[in-house]
Protein backbone atom coordinates (compact mmCIF):
# COMPACT_ATOMS: atom_id res chain seq x y z
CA UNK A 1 32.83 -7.47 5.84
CA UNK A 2 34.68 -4.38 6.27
CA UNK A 3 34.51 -2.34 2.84
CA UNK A 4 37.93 -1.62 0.72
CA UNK A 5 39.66 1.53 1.61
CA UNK A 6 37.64 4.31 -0.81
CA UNK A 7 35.04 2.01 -1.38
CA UNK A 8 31.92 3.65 -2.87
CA UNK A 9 28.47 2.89 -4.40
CA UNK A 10 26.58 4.47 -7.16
CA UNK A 11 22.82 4.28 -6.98
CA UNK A 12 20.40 5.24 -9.92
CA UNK A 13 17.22 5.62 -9.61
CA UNK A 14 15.22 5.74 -12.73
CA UNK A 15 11.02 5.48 -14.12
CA UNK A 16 11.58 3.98 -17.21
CA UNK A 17 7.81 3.19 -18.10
CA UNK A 18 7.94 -0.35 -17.98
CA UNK A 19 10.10 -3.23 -18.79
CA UNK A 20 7.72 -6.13 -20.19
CA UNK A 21 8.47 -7.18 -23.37
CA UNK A 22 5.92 -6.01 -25.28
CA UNK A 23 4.51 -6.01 -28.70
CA UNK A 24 6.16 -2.65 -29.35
CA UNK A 25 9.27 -2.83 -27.35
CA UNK A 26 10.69 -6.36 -26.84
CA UNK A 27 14.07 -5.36 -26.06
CA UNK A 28 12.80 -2.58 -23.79
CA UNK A 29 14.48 -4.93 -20.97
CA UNK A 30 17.95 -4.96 -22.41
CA UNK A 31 17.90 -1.61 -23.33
CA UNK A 32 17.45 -0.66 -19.66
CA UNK A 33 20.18 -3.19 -18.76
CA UNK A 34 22.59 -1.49 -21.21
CA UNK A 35 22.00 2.01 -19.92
CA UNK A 36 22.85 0.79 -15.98
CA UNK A 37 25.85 -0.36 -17.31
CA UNK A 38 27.16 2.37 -18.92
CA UNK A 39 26.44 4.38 -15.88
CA UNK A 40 28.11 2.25 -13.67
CA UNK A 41 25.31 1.35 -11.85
CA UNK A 42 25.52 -0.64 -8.47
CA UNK A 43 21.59 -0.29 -7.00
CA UNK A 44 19.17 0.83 -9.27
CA UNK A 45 15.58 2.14 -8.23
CA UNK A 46 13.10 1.24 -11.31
CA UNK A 47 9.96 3.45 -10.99
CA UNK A 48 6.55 2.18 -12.99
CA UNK A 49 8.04 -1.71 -14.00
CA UNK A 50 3.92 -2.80 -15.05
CA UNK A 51 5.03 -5.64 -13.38
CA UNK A 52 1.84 -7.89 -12.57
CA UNK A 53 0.96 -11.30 -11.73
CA UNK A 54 1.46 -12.94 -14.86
CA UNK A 55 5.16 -11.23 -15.72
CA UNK A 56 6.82 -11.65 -12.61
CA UNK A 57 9.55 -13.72 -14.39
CA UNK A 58 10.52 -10.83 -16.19
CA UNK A 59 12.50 -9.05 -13.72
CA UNK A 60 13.31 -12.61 -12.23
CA UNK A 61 15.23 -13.52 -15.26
CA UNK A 62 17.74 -10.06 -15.19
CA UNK A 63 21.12 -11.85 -14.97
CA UNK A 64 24.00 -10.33 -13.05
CA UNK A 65 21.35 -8.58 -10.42
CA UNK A 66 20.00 -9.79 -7.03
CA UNK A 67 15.80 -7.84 -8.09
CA UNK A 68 13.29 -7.31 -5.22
CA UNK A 69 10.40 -5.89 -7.03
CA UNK A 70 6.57 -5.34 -6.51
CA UNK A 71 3.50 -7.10 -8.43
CA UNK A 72 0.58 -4.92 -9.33
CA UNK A 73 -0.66 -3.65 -13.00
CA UNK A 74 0.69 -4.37 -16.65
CA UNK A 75 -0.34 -0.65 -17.25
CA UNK A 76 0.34 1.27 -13.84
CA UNK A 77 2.79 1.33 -11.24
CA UNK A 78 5.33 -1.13 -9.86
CA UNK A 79 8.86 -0.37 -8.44
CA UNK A 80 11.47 -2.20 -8.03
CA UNK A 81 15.63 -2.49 -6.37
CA UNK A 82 18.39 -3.78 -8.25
CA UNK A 83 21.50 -5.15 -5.95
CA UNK A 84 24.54 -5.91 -8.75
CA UNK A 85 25.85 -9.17 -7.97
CA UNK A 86 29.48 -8.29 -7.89
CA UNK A 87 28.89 -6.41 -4.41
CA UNK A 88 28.81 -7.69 -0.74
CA UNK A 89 25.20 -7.95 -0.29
CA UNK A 90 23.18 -10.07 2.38
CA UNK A 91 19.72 -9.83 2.23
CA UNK A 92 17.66 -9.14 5.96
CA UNK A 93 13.77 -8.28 4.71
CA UNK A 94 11.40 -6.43 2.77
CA UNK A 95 8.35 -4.68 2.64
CA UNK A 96 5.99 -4.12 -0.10
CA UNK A 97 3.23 -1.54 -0.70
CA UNK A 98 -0.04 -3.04 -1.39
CA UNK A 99 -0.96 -0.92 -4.11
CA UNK A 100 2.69 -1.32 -5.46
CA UNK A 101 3.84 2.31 -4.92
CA UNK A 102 6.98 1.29 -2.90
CA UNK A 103 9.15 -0.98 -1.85
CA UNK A 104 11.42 -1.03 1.38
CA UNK A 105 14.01 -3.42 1.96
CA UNK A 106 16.88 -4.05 4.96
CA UNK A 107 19.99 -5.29 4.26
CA UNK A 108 23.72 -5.31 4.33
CA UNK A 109 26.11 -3.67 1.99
CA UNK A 110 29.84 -4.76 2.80
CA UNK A 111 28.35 -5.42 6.13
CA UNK A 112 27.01 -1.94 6.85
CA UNK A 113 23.02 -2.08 7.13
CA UNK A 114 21.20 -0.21 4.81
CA UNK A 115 17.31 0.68 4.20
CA UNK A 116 16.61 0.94 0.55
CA UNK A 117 13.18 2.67 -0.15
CA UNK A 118 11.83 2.81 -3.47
CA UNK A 119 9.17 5.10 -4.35
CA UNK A 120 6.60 5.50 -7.44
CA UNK A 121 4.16 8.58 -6.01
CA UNK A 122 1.00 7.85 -8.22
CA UNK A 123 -0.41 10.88 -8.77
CA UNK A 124 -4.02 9.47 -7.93
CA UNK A 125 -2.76 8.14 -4.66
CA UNK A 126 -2.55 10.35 -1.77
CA UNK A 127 -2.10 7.79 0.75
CA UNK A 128 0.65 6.35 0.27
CA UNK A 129 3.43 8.53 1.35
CA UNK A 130 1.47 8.89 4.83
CA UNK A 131 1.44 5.23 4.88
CA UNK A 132 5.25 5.06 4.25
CA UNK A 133 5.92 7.72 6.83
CA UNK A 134 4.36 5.85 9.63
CA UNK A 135 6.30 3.04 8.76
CA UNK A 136 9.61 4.44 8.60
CA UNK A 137 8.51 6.67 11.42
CA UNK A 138 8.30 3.61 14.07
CA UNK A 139 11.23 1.42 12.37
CA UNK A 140 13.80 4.88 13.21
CA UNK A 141 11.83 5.00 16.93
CA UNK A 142 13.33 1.53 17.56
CA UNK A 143 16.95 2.46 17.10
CA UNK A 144 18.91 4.83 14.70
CA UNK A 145 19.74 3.11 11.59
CA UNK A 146 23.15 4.07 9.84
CA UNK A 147 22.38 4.93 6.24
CA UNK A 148 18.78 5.42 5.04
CA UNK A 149 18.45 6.37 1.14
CA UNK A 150 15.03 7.19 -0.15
CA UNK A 151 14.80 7.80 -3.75
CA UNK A 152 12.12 7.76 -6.99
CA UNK A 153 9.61 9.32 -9.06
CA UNK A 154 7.42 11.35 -6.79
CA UNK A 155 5.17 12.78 -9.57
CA UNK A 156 5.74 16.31 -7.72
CA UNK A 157 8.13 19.02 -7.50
CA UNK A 158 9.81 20.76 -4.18
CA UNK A 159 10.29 24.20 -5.53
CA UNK A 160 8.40 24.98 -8.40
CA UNK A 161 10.36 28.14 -9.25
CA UNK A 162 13.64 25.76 -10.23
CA UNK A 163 12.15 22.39 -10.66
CA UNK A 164 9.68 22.84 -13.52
CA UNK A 165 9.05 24.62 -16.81
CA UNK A 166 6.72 26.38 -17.45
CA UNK A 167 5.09 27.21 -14.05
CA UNK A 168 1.86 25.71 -15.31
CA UNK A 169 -0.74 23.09 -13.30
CA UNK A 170 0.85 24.48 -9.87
CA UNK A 171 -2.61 24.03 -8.50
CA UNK A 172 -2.63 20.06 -9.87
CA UNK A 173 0.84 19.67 -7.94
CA UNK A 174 0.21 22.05 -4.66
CA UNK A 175 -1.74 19.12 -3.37
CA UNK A 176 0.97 16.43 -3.75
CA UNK A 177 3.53 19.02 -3.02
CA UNK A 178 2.27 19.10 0.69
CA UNK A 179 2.19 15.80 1.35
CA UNK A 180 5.59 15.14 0.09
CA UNK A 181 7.08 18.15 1.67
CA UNK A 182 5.16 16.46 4.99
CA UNK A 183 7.03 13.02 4.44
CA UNK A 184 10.65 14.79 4.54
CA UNK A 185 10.05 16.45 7.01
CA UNK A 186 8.86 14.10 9.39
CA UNK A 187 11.43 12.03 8.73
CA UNK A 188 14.33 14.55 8.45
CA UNK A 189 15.10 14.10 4.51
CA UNK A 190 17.17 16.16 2.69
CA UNK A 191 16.88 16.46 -1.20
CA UNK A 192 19.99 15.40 -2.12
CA UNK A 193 20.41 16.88 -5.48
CA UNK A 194 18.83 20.43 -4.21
CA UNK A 195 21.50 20.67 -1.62
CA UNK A 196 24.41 20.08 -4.09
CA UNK A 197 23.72 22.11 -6.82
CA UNK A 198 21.71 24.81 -5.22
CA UNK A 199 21.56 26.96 -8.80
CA UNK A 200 21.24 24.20 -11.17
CA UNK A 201 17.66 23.47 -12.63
CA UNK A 202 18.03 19.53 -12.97
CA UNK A 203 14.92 18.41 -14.78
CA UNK A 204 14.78 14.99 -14.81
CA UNK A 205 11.38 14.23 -17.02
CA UNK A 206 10.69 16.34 -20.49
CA UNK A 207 7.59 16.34 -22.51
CA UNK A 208 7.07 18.38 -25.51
CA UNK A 209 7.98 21.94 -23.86
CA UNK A 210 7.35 20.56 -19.84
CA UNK A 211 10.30 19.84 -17.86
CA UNK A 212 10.48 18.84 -14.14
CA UNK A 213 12.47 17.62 -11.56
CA UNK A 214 10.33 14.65 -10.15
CA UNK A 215 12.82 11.94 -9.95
CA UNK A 216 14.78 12.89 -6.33
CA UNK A 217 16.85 10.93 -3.53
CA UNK A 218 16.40 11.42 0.13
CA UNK A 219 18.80 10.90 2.57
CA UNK A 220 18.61 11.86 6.39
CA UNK A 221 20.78 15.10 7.39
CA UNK A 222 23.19 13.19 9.08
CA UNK A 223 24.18 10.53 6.43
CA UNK A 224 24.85 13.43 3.76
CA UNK A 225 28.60 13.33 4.45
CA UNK A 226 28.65 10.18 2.62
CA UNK A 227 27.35 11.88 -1.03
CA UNK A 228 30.12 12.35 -3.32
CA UNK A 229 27.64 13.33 -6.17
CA UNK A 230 24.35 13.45 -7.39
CA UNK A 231 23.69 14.18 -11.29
CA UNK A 232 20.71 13.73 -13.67
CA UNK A 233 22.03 12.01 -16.91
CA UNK A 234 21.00 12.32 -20.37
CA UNK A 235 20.15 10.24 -23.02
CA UNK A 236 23.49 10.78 -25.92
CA UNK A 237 20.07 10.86 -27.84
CA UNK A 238 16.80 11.79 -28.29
CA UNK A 239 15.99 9.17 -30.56
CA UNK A 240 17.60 6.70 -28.26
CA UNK A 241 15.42 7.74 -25.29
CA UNK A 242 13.86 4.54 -23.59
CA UNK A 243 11.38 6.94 -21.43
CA UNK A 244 10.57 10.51 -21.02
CA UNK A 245 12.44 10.36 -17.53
CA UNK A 246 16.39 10.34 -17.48
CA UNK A 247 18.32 8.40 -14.70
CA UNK A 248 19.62 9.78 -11.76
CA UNK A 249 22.81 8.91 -10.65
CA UNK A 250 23.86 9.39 -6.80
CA UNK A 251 27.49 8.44 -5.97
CA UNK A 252 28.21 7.80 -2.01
CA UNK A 253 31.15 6.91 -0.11
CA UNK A 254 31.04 3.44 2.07
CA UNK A 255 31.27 4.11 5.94
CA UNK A 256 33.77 1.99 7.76
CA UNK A 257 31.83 -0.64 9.65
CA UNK A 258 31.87 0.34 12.98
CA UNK A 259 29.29 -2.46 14.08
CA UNK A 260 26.79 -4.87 12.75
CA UNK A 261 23.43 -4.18 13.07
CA UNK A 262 20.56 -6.41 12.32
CA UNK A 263 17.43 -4.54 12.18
CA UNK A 264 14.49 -4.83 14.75
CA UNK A 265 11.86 -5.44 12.18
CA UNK A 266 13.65 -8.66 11.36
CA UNK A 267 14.31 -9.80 14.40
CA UNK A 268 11.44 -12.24 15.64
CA UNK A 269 12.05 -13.55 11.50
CA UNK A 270 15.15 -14.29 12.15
CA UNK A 271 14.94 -16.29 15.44
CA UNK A 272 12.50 -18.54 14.02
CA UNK A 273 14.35 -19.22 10.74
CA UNK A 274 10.96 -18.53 9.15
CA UNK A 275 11.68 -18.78 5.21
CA UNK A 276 9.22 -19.70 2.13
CA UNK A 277 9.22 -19.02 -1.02
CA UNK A 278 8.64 -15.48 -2.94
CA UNK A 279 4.56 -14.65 -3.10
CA UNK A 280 4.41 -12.86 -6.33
CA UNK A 281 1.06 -12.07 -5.82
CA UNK A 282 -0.89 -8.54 -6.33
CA UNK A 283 -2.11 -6.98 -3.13
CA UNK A 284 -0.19 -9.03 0.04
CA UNK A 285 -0.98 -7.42 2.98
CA UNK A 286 2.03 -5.70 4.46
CA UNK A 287 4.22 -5.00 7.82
CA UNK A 288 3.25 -1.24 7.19
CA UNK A 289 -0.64 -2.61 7.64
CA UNK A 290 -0.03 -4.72 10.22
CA UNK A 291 2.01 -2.21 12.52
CA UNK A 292 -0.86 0.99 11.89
CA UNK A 293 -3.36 -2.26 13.05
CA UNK A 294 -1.48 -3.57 16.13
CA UNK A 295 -1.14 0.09 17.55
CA UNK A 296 -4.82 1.25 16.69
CA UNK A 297 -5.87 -1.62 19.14
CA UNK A 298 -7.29 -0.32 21.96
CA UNK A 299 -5.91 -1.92 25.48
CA UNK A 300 -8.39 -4.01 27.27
CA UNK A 301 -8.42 -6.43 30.66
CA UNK A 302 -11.08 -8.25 29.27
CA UNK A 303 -10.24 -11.92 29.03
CA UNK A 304 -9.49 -13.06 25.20
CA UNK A 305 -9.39 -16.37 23.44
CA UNK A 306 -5.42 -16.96 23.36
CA UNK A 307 -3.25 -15.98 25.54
CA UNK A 308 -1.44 -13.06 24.00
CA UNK A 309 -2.56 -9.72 25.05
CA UNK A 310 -3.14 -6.67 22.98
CA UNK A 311 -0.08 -5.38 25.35
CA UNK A 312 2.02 -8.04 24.34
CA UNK A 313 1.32 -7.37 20.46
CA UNK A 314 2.17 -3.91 21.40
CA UNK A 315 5.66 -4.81 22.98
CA UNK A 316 6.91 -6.30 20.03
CA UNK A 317 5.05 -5.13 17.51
CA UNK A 318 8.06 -4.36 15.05
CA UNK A 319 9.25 -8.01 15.13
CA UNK A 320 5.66 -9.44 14.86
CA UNK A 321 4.78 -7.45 11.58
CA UNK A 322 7.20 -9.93 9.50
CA UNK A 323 6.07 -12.64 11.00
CA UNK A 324 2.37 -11.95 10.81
CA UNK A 325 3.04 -11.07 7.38
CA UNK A 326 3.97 -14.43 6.33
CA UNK A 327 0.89 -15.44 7.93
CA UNK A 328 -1.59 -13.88 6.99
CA UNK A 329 -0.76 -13.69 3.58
CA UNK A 330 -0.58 -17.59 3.45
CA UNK A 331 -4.22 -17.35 4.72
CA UNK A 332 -5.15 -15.37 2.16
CA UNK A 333 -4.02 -17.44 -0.45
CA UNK A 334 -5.58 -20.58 0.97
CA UNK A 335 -8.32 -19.27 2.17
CA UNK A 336 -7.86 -21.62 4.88
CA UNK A 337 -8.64 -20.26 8.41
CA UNK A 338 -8.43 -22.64 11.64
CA UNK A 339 -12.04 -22.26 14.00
CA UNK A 340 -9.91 -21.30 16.77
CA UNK A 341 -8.60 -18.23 15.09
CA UNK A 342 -12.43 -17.20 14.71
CA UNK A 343 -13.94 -18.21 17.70
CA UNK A 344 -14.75 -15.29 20.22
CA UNK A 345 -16.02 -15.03 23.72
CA UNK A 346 -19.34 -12.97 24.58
CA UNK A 347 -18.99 -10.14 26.54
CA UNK A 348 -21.85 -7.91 27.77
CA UNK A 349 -24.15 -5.63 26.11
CA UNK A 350 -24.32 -7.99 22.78
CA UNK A 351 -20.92 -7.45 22.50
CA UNK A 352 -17.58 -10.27 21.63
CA UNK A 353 -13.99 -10.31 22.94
CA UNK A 354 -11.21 -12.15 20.08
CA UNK A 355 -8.12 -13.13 19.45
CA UNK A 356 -5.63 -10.15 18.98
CA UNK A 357 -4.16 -11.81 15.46
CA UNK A 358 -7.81 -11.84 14.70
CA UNK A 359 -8.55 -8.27 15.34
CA UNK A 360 -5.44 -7.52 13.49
CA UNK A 361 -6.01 -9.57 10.25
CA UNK A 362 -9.74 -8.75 10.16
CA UNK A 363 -9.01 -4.55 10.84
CA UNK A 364 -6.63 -4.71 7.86
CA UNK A 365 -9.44 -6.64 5.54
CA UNK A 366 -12.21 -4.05 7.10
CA UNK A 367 -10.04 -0.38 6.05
CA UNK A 368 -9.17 -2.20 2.39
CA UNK A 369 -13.00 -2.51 2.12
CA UNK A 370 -13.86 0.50 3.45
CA UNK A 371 -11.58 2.58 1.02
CA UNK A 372 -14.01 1.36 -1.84
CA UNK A 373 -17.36 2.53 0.17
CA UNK A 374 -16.56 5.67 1.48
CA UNK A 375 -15.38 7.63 -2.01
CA UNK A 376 -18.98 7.08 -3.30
CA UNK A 377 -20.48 8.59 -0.38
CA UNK A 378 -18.96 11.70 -0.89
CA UNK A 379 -19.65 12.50 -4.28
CA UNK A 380 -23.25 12.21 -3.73
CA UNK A 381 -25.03 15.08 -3.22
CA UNK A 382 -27.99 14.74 -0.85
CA UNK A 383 -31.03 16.72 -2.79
CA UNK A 384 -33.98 16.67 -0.24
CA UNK A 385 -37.39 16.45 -1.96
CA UNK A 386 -40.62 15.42 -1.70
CA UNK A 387 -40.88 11.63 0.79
CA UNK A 388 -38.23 10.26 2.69
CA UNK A 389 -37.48 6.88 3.83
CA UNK A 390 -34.97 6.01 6.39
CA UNK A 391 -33.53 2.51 6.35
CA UNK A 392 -31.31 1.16 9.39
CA UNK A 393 -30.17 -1.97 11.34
CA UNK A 394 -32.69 -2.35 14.53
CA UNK A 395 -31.61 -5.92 16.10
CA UNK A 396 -28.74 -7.12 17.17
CA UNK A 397 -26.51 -9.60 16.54
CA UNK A 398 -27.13 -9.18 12.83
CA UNK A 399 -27.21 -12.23 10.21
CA UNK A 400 -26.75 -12.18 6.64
CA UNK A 401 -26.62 -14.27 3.77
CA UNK A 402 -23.61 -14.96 2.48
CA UNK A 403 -24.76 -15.47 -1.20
CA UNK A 404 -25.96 -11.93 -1.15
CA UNK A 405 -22.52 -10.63 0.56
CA UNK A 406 -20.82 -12.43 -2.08
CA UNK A 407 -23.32 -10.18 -4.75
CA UNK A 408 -22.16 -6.77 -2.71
CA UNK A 409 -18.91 -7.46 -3.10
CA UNK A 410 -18.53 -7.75 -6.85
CA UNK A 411 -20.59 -5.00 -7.52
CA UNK A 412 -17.94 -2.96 -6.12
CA UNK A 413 -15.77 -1.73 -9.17
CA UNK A 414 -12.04 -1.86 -8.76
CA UNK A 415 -10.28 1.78 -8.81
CA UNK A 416 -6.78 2.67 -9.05
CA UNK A 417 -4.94 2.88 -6.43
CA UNK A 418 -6.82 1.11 -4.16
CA UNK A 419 -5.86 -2.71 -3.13
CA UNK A 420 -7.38 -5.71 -5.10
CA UNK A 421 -11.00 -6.11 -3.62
CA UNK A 422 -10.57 -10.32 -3.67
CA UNK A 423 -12.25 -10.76 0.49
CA UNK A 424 -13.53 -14.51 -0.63
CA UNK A 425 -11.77 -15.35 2.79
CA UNK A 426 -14.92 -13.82 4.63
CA UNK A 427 -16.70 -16.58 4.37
CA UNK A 428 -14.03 -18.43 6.56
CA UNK A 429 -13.63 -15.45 8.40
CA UNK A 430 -17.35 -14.92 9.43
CA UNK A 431 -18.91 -17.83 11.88
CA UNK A 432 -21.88 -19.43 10.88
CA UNK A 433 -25.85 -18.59 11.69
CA UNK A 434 -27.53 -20.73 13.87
CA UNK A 435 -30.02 -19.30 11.26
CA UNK A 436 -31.94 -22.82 9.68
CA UNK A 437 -30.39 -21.96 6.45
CA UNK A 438 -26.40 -22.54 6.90
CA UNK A 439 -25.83 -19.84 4.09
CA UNK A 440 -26.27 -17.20 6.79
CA UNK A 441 -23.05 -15.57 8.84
CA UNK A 442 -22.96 -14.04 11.88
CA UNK A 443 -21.64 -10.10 12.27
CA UNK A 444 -20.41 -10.44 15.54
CA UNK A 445 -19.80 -6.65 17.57
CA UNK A 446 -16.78 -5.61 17.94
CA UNK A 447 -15.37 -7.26 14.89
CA UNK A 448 -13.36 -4.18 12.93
CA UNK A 449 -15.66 -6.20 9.76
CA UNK A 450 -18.84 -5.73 11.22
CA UNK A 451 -19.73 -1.83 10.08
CA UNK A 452 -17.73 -2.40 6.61
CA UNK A 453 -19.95 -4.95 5.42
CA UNK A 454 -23.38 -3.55 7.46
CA UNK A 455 -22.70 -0.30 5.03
CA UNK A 456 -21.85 -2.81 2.19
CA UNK A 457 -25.02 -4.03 2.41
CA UNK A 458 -26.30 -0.90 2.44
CA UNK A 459 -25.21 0.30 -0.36
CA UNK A 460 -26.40 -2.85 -2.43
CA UNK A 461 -30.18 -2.19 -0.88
CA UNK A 462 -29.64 1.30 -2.33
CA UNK A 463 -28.36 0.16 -5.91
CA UNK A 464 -31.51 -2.45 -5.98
CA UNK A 465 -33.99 -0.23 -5.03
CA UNK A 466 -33.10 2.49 -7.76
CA UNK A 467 -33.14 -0.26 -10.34
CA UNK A 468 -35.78 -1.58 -9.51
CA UNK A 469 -38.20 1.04 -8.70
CA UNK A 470 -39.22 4.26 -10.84
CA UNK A 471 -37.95 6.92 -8.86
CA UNK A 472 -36.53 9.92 -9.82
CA UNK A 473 -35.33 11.22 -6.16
CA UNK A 474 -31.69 10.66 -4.78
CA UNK A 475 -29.87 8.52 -1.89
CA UNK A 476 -27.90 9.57 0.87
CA UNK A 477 -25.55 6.68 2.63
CA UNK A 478 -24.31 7.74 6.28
CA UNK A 479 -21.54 6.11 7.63
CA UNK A 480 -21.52 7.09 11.00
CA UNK A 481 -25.40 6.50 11.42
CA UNK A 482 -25.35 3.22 9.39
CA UNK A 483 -28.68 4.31 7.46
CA UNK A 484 -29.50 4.66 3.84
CA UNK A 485 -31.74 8.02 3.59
CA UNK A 486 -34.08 7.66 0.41
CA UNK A 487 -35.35 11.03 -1.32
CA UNK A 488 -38.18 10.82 -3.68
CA UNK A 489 -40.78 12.76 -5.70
CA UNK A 490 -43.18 9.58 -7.53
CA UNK A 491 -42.12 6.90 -4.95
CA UNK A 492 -45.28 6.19 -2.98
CA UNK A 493 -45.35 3.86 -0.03
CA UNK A 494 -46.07 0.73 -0.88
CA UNK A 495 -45.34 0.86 -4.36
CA UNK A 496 -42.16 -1.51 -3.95
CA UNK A 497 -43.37 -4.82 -2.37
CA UNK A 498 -41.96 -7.78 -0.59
CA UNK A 499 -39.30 -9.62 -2.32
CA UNK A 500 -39.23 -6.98 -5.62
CA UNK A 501 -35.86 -6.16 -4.45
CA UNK A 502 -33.46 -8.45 -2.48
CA UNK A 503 -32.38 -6.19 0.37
CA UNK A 504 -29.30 -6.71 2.29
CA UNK A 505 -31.32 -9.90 3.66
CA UNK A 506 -30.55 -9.53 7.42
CA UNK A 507 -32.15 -11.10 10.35
């Protein structure tokens, strides 16, 4: 539909520290709602919602609003996009951040297609913008889109000479500083605000005597025609403050439609009518996940279980994230996997040839796990003394038992940011032993899950044998070498026996 002569549209974008109702602020909600009104509001950006599994009909419930929102943590993160229902709006897609720092999703605006990305920067997380950038990166390969807007609380500033006071903790923000000032540039983004009032300050968060600018929108150089304005509003009172972050408004102009554009991310989605229900679950895997796994795949001419070729994943592989998406993540949630998506065909040299969707799903599952086992390793400091032990894998293919997997993996302790550590679909995912006990799985090479869960296992050997031995030495886990070093002073050989420790029991 072709917008009304001097149409325009007023985005906010806004980190209002939650929305629940709560004990303390049950009308937190409405008092948000109030405030986009007054400004006039026609898509908001709401930074840190604490949306989570259990609350997810909380922003389902806002009436008068079209909401596409992450699910993550009642105390930490969460975004969310607004669409008032009075405008022309026709929803394409989305795509969620697994950790919940950002949302992106495709659709129309009086017919013009937009891509609205939502940003909370934790400032623990220094993934995530990288993992954004790639995304948008290969979506803006595959064909210019018209109007991009970017906007949120990146927990940073630009230019710390205007956009904080005092200049305190620069060295805290130098870090986050680079890798946002990385993200615009790679993707051509212009601070909106920066550009139109080149001498104003603009702080946007205040804290006793701290002010910043953190809350910014984005837009790429040659969309900024479009801005009519871009201010940072003020509570009419302190005392009616509903966070320590004011809104900020950005008022564009409409472009005439000059064609209609459906993106190329949605396309394969759209051919096959493929619709379900929302998944308000915590953690989904993502298109941004799939896409980094489809072009990490490394081309082969070796003959594969199915059909489809790591060439043809690599063809399409904007349309196939959305689909894949819905597929995976239904797996997940079932924990239902068919035997043909598992089975494999040996190759030489001990090695096995799968299905590309396999190698896709299962590389995703292996770098979640491996973002909880590498941190560990390197905060350990390696102190050399007296014996040392070397343990390592010597046969191949390996076996293990899945009861002890399932200990490794919930001894691993969940950290913010990282993504939920639920991988109970391994057992589906892993074939079984021809091992007499049927609780054994085979680690097949050249599964991407292989080396995660040989260093998983690992690392529980290493916790067991320092609780249950007496030694006062230290541990060293190498990646690369798949060994656990063990340094000790008392620890004599053959002082822990058979069976006093359960070991990653492999065969």
């Amino acid at each position: 539909m072709e917008p009304p002569k001097h149409q325009s549209l007023s985005f906010v974008s806004w980190n209002t520290m939650g929305i629940r109702y709560t004990k303390g602020t049950n009308s937190k909600l409405q008092l948000v709602l109030d405030e986009l009104i007054r400004l006039k509001a026609d898509v908001v950006f709401l930074q840190e919602t604490h949306i989570e599994p259990r609350s997810y009909e909380v922003p389902e419930s806002i009436k008068g609003w079209r909401t596409f929102f992450t699910v993550h943590h009642p105390r930490s993160k969460g975004v969310a996009i607004l669409i008032k229902n009075e405008k022309t709006f026709n929803y394409i897609c989305h795509d969620e951040d697994y950790s919940g720092g950002y949302i992106v999703l495709f659709c129309h605006l009086y017919g013009q297609l937009y891509t609205l990305v939502n940003v909370y920067n934790h400032k623990a997380d220094r993934q995530m913008l990288y993992r954004l950038r790639d995304y948008l990166t290969a979506i803006n390969t595959k064909g210019v889109l018209v109007v991009d807007m970017v906007g949120g609380d990146f927990n940073t500033v630009l230019d710390p000479t205007f956009d904080r006071r005092p200049a305190a903790d620069q060295t805290f923000h130098s870090s986050l500083r680079r890798i946002l000032e990385d993200f615009t540039e790679s993707l051509s983004l212009k601070d909106i605000f920066a550009l139109m009032h080149p001498m104003e300050e603009g702080f946007t968060r205040s804290q006793n005597q701290s002010h910043s600018r953190l809350d910014m929108f984005f837009m790429p150089t040659n969309t900024m025609h479009y801005v009519i304005n871009c201010m940072n509003h003020k509570s009419p009172t302190e005392k009616k403050r509903i966070s320590d972050h004011n809104p900020l408004v950005l008022d564009i102009k409409v472009p005439s439609l000059l064609e209609y554009k459906m993106p190329e991310v949605a396309s394969l989605l759209i051919k096959c009518k493929y619709r379900e229900a929302p998944d308000r679950r915590a953690g989904k895997i993502n298109g941004a996940e799939i896409l980094s796994a489809i072009r990490s795949l490394p081309d082969s001419q070796q003959q594969i279980p199915d059909e489809l070729s790591v060439y043809h994943y690599k063809r399409i592989d904007l349309p196939f994230t959305e689909l894949l998406k819905l597929i995976y993540n239904r797996r997940l949630k079932s924990k239902c996997v068919p035997k043909s998506f598992v089975k494999s065909l040996p190759v030489p040299d001990n090695m096995h040839c799968f299905r590309v969707d396999y190698l896709i799903f299962t590389h995703i599952l292996a770098k979640r796990l491996m973002v909880f086992l590498t941190p560990s390793f390197r905060e350990r400091n390696r102190v050399a003394r007296g014996v040392c032990f070397c343990v390592t894998f010597a046969e191949r293919p390996q076996h293990i038992k899945m009861s002890f997997l399932n200990q490794s993996l919930s001894s691993l302790k969940q950290m913010n940011p990282t993504p939920p550590k639920d991988f109970s679909i391994l057992e589906n995912l892993l074939p079984r032993s021809s091992h007499s006990d049927h609780d054994y799985r085979t680690l097949r090479q050249g599964c991407p899950l292989t080396t995660p869960i040989l260093i998983l296992a690992l690392k529980q050997l290493e916790s067991d044998i320092m609780a249950t031995s007496k030694s006062t030495g230290n541990t060293s886990l190498s990646i690369t070498r798949e060994s656990l070093l063990i340094y000790t002073d008392n620890l004599k050989t053959g002082t822990i026996q058979p069976g006093e420790t359960q070991g990653p029991q492999l065969i």
